[in-house]
Protein backbone atom coordinates (compact mmCIF):
# COMPACT_ATOMS: atom_id res chain seq x y z
CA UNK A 1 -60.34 36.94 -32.46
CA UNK A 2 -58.09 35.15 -35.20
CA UNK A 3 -55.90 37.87 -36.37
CA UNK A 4 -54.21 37.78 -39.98
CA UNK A 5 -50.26 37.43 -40.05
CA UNK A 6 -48.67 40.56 -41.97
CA UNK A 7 -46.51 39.59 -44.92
CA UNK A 8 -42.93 39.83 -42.70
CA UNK A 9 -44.41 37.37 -40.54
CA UNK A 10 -45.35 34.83 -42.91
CA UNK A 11 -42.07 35.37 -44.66
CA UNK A 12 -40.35 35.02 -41.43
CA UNK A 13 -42.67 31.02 -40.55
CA UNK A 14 -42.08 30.15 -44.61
CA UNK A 15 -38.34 30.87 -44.26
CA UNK A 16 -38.07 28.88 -40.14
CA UNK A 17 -40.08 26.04 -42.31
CA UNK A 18 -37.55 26.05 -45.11
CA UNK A 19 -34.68 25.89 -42.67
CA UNK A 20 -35.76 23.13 -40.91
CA UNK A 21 -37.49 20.78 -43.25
CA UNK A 22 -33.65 20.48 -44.59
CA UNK A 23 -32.93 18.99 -40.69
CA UNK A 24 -32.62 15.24 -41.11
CA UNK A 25 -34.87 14.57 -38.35
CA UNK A 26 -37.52 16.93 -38.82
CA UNK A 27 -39.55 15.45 -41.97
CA UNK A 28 -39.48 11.81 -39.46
CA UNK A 29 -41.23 13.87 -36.63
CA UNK A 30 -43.59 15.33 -38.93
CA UNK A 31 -44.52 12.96 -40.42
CA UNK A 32 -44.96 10.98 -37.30
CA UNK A 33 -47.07 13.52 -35.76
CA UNK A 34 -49.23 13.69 -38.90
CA UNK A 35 -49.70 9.60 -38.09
CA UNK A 36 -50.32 10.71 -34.48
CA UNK A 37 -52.36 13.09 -35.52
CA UNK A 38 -54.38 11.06 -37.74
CA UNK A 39 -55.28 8.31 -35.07
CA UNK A 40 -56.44 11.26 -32.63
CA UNK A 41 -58.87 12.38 -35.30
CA UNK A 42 -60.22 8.84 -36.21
CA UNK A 43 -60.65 7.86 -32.41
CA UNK A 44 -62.51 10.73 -31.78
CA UNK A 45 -64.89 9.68 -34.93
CA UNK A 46 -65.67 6.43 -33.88
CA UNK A 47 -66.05 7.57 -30.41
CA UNK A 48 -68.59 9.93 -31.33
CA UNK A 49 -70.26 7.59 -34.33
CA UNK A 50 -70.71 5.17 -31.34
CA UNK A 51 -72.55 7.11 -29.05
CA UNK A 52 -69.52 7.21 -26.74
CA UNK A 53 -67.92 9.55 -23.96
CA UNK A 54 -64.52 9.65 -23.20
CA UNK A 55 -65.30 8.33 -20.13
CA UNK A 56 -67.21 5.77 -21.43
CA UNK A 57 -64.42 4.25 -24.11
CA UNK A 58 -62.14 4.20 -21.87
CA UNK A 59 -63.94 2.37 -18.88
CA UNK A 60 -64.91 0.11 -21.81
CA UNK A 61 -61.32 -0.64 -23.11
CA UNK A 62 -59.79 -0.50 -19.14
CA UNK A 63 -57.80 2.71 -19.93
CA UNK A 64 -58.09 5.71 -17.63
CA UNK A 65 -60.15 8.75 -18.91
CA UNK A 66 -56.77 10.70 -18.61
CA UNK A 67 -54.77 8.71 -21.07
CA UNK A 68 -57.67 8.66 -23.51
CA UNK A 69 -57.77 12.40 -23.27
CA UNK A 70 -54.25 12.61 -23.94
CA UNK A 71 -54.03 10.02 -27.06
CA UNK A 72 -56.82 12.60 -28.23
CA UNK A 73 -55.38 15.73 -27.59
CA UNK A 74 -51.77 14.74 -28.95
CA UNK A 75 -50.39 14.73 -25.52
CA UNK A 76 -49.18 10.95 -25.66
CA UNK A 77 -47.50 11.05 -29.00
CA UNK A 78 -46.82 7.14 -28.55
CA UNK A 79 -49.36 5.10 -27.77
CA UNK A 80 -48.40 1.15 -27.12
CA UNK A 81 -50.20 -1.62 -29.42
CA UNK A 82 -51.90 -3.20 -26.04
CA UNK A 83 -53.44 0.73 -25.91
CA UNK A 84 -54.47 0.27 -29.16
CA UNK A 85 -55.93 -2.79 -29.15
CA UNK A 86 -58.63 -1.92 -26.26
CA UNK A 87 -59.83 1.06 -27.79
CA UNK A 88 -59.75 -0.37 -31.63
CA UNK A 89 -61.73 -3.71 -29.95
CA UNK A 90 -64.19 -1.23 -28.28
CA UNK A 91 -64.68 0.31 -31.57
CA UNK A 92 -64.91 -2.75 -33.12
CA UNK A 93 -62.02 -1.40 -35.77
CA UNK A 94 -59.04 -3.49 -37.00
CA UNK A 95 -55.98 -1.40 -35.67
CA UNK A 96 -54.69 -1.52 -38.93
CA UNK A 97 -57.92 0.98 -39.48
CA UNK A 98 -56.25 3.06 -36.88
CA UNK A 99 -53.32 4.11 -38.43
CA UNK A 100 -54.05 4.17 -41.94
């Protein structure tokens, strides 16, 4: 059950976010995650619009299940452009599509 965060609490997150969105680093990881992010969500679209396990994509574009799973679920943050390249192919996507 989702519960609600009392008002010290989300004072508490709001003032941690403040803090370290003023860390030079932290807006580049965000915002790379948010890319990350992004790619995760569109694979999984395209996966699904064509009819297609994990299993099956990744047999398909000569990855292992495992590192699809983890490009989906955020694990591997950093996919390579070879990576890419299968599964956008497969999907019959530019890999510009990808990461826009």
């Amino acid at each position: 059950m989702l519960k609600t965060l009392d008002k010290k609490t989300t004072s508490s997150v709001a003032s941690l976010e403040a803090r370290l969105a003023k860390r030079p680093g932290y807006r580049r990881a965000q915002a790379e995650l948010s890319t990350v992010a992004k790619v995760a969500a569109k694979l999984i679209r395209y996966r699904q619009e064509h009819g297609l396990s994990q299993a099956a994509l990744a047999g398909k574009s000569r990855l292992s299940r495992k590192a699809l799973n983890e490009i989906e679920g955020l694990v591997n943050a950093n996919p390579g452009l070879k990576t890419l390249e299968a599964l956008a192919g497969v999907l019959k996507v530019g890999v510009g599509e990808l990461l826009s």
